[in-house]
PDB file of N, CA and C in Angstrom:
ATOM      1  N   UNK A   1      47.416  15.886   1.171  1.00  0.00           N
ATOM      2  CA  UNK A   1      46.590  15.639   0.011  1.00  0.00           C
ATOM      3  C   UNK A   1      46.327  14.136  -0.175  1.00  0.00           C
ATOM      4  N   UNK A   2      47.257  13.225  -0.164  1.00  0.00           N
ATOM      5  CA  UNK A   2      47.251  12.233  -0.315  1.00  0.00           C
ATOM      6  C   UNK A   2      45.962  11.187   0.893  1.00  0.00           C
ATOM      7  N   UNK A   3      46.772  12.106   1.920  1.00  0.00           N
ATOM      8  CA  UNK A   3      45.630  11.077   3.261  1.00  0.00           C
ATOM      9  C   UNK A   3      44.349  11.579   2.825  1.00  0.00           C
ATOM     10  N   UNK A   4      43.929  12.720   2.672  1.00  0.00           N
ATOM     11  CA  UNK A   4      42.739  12.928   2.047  1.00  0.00           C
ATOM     12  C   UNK A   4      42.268  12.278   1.111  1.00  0.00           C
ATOM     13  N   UNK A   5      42.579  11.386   0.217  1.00  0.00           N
ATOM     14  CA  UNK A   5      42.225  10.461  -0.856  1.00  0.00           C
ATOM     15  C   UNK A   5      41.453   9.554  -0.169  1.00  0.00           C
ATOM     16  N   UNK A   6      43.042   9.081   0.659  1.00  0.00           N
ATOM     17  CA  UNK A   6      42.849   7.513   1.466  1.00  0.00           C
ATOM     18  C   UNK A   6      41.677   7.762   2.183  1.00  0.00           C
ATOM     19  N   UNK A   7      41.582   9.018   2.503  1.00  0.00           N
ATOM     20  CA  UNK A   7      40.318   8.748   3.540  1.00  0.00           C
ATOM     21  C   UNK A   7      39.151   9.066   3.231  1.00  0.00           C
ATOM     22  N   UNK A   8      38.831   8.988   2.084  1.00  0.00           N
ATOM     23  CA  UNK A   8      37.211   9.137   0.816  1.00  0.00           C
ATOM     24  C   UNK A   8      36.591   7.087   1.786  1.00  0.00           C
ATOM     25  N   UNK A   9      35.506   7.825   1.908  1.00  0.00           N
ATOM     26  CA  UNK A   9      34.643   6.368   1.870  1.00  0.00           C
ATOM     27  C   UNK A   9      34.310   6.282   0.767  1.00  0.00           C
ATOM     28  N   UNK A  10      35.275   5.046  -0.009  1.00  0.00           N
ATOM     29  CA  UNK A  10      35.103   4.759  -1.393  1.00  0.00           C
ATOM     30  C   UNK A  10      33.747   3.499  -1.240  1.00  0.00           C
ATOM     31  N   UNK A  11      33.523   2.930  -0.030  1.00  0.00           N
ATOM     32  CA  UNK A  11      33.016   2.064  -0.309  1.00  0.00           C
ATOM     33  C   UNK A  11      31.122   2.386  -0.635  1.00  0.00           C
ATOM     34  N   UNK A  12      31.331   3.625  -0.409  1.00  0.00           N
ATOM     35  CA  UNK A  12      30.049   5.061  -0.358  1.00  0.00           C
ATOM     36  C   UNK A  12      30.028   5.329  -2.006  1.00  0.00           C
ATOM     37  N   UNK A  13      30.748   5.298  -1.922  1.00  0.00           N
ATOM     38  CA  UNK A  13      31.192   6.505  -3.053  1.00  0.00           C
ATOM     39  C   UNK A  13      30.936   5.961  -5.138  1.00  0.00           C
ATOM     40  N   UNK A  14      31.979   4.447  -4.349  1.00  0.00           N
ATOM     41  CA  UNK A  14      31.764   4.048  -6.011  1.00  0.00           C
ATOM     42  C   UNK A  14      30.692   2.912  -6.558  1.00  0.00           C
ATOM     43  N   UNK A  15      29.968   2.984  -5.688  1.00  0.00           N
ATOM     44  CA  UNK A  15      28.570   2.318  -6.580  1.00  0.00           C
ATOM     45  C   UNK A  15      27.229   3.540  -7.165  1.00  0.00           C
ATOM     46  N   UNK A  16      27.873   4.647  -6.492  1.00  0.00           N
ATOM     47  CA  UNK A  16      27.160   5.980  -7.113  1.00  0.00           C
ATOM     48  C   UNK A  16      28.074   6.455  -8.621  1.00  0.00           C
ATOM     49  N   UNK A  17      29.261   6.003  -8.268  1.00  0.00           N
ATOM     50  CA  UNK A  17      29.610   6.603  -9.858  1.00  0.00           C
ATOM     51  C   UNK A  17      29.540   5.166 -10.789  1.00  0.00           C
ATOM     52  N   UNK A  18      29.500   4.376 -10.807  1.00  0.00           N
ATOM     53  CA  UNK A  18      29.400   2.897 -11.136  1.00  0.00           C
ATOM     54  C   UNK A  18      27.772   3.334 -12.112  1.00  0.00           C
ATOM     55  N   UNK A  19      26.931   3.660 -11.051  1.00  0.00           N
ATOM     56  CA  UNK A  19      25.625   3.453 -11.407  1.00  0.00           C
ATOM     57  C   UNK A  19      25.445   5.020 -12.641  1.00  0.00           C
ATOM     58  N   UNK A  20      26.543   6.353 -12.307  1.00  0.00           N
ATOM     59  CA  UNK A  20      26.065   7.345 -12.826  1.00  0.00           C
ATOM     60  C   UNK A  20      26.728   7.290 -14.410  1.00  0.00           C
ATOM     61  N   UNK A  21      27.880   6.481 -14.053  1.00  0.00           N
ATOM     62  CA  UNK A  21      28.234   6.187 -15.889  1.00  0.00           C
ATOM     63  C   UNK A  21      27.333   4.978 -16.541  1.00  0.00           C
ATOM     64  N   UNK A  22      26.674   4.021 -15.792  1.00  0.00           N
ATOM     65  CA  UNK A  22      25.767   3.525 -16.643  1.00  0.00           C
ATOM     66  C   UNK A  22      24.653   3.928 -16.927  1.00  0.00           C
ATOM     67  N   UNK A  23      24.249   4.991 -16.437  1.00  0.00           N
ATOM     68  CA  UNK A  23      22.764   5.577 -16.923  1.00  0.00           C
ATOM     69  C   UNK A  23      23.909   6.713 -18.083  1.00  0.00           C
ATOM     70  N   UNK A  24      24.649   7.143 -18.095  1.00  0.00           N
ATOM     71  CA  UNK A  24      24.956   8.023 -18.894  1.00  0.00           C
ATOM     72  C   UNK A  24      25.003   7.400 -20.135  1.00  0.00           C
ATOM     73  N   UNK A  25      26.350   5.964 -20.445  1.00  0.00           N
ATOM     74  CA  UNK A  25      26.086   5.223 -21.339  1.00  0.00           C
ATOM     75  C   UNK A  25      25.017   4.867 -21.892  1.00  0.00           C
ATOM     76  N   UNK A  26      23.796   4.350 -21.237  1.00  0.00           N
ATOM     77  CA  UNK A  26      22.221   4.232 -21.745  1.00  0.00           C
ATOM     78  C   UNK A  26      21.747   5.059 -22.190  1.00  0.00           C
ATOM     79  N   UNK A  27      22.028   6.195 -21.660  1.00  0.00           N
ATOM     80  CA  UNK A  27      21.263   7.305 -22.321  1.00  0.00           C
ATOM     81  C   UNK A  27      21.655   8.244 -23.469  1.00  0.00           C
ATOM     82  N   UNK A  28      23.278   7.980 -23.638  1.00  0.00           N
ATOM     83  CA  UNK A  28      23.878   8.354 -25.333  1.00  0.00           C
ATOM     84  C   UNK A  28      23.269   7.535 -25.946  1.00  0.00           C
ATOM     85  N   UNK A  29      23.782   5.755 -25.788  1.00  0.00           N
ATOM     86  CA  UNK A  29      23.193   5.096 -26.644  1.00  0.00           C
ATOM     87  C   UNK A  29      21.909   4.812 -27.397  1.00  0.00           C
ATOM     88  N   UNK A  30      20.896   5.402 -26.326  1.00  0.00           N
ATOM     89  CA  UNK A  30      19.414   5.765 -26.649  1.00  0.00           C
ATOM     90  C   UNK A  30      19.488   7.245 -27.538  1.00  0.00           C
ATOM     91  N   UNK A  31      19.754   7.763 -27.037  1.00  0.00           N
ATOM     92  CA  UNK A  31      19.803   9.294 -27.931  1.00  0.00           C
ATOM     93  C   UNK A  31      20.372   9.370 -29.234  1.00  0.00           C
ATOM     94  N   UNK A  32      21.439   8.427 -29.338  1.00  0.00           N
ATOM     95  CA  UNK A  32      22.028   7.795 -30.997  1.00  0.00           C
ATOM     96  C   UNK A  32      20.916   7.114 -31.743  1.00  0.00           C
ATOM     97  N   UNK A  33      20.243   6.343 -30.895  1.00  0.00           N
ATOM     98  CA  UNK A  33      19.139   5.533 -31.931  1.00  0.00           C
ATOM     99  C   UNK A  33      17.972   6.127 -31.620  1.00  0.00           C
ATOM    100  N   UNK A  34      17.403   6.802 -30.843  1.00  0.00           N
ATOM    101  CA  UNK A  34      15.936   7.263 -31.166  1.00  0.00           C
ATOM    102  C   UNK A  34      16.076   8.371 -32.690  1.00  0.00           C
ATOM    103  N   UNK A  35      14.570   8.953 -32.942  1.00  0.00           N
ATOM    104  CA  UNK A  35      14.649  10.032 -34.073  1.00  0.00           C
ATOM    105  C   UNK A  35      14.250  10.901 -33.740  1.00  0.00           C
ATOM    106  N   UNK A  36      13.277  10.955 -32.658  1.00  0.00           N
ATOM    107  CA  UNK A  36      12.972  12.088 -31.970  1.00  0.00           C
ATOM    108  C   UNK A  36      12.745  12.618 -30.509  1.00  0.00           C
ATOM    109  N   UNK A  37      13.194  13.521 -30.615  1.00  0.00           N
ATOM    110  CA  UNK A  37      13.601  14.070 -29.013  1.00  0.00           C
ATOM    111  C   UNK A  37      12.744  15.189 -28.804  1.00  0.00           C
ATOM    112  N   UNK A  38      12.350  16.001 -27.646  1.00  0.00           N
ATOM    113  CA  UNK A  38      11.857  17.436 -27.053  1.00  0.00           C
ATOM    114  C   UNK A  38      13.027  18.198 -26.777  1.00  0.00           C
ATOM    115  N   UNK A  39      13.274  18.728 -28.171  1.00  0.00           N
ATOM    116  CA  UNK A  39      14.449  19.449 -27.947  1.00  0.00           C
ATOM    117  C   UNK A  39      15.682  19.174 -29.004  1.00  0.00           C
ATOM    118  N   UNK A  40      16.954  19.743 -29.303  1.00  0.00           N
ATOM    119  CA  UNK A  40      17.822  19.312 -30.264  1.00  0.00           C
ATOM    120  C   UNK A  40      18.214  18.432 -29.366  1.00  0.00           C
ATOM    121  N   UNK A  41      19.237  17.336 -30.082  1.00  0.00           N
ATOM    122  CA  UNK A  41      19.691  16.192 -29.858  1.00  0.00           C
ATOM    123  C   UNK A  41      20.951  16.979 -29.127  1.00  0.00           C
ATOM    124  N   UNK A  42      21.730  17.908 -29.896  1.00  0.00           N
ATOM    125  CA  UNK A  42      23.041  18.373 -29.314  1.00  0.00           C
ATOM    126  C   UNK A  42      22.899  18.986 -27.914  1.00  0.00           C
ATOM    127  N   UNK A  43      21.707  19.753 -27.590  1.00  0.00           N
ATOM    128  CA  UNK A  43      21.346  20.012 -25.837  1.00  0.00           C
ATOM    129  C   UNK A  43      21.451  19.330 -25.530  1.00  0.00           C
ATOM    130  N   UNK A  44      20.449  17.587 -25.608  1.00  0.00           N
ATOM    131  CA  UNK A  44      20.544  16.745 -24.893  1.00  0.00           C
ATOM    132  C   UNK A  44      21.704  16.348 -24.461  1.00  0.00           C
ATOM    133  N   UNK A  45      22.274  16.012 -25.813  1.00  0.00           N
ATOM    134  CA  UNK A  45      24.279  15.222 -25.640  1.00  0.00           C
ATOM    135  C   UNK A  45      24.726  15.845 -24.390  1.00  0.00           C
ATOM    136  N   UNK A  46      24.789  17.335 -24.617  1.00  0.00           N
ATOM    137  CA  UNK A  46      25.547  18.196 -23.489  1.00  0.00           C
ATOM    138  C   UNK A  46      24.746  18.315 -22.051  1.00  0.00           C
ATOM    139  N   UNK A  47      23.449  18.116 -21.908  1.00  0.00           N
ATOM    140  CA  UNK A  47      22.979  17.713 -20.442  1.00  0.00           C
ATOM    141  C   UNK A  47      23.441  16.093 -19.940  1.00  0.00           C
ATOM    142  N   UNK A  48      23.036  15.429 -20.807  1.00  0.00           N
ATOM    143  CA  UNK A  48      23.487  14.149 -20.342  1.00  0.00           C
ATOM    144  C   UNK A  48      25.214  13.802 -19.789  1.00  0.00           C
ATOM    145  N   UNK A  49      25.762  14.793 -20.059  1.00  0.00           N
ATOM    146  CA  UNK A  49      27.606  14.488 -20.003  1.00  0.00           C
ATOM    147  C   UNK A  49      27.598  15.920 -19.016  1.00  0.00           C
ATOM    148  N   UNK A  50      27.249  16.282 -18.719  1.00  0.00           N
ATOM    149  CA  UNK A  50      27.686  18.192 -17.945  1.00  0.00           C
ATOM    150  C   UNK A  50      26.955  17.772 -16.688  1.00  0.00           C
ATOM    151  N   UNK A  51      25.851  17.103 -16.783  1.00  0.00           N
ATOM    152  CA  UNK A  51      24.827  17.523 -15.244  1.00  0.00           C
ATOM    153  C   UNK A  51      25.055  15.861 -14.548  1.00  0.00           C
ATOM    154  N   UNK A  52      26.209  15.348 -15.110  1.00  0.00           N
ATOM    155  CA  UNK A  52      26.515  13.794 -15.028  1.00  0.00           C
ATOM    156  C   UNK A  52      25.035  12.807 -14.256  1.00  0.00           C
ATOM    157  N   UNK A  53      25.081  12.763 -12.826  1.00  0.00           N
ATOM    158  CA  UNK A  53      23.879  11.970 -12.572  1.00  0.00           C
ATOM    159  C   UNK A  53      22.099  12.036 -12.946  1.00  0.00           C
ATOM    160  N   UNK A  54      21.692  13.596 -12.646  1.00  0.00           N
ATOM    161  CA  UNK A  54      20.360  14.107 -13.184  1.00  0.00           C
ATOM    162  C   UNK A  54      20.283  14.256 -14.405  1.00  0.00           C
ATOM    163  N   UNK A  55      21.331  14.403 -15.592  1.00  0.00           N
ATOM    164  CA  UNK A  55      21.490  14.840 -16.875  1.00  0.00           C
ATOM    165  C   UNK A  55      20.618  13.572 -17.607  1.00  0.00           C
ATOM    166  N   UNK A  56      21.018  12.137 -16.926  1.00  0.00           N
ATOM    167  CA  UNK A  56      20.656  11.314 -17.708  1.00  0.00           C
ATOM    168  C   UNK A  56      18.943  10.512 -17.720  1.00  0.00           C
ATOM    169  N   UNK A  57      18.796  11.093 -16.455  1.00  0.00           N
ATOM    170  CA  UNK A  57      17.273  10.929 -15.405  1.00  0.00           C
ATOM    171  C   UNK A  57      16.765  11.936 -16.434  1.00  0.00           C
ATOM    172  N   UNK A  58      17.105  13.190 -16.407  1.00  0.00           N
ATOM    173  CA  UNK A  58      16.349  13.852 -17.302  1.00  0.00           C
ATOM    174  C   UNK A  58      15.927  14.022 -18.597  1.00  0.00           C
ATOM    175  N   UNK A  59      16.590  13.364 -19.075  1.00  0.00           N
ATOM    176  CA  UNK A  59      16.702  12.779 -20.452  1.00  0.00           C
ATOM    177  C   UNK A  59      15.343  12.030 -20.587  1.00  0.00           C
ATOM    178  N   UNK A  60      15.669  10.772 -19.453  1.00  0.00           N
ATOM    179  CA  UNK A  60      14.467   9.813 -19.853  1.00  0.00           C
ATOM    180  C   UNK A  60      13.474  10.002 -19.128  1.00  0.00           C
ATOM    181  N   UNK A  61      13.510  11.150 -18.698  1.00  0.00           N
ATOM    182  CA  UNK A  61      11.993  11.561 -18.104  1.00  0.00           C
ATOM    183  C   UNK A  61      11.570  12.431 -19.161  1.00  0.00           C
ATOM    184  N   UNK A  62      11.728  13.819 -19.768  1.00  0.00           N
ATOM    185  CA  UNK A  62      11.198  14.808 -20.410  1.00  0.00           C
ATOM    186  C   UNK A  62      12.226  14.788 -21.796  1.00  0.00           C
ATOM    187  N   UNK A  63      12.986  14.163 -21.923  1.00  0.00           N
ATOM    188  CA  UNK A  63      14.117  14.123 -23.173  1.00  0.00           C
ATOM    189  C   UNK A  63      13.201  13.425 -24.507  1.00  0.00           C
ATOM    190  N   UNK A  64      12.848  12.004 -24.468  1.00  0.00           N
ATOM    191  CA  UNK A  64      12.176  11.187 -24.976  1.00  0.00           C
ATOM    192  C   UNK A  64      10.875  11.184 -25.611  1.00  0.00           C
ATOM    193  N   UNK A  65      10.690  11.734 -26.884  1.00  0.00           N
ATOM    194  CA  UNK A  65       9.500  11.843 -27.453  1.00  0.00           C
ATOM    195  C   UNK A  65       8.872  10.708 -28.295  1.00  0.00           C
ATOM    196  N   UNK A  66       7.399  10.018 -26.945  1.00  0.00           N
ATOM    197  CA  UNK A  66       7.083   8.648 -27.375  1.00  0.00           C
ATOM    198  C   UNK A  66       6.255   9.313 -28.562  1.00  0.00           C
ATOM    199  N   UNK A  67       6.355   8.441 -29.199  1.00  0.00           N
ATOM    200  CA  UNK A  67       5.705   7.838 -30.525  1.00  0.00           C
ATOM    201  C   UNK A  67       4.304   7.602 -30.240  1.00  0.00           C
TER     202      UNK A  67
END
């Protein structure tokens, strides 16, 4: 179990999760301050945190209702 860790190409690995918690962070923090969304706010919350990398892409593609 252990050598299996060691042997993750982390150097692959963690600028994809690096990058997938900062679009997640951006995209709560946007969803706290906008007023209106396509859709309840509480779906969104739970796509953005459940579907971790696309959750938050999707958000700011079809989530976001411009003004």
């Amino acid at each position: 179990m252990m050598q299996e860790i060691i042997d993750i190409p982390w150097a692959l690995i963690a600028p994809v999760l690096v990058i997938q918690f900062i679009l997640m962070v951006v995209a709560l923090i946007d969803l706290l301050k906008i007023h209106a969304t396509r859709g309840p706010k509480w779906l969104w919350l739970v796509i953005i945190v459940v579907i971790s990398l696309f959750g938050p892409i999707a958000y700011f593609i079809g989530g976001r209702k411009q003004s």
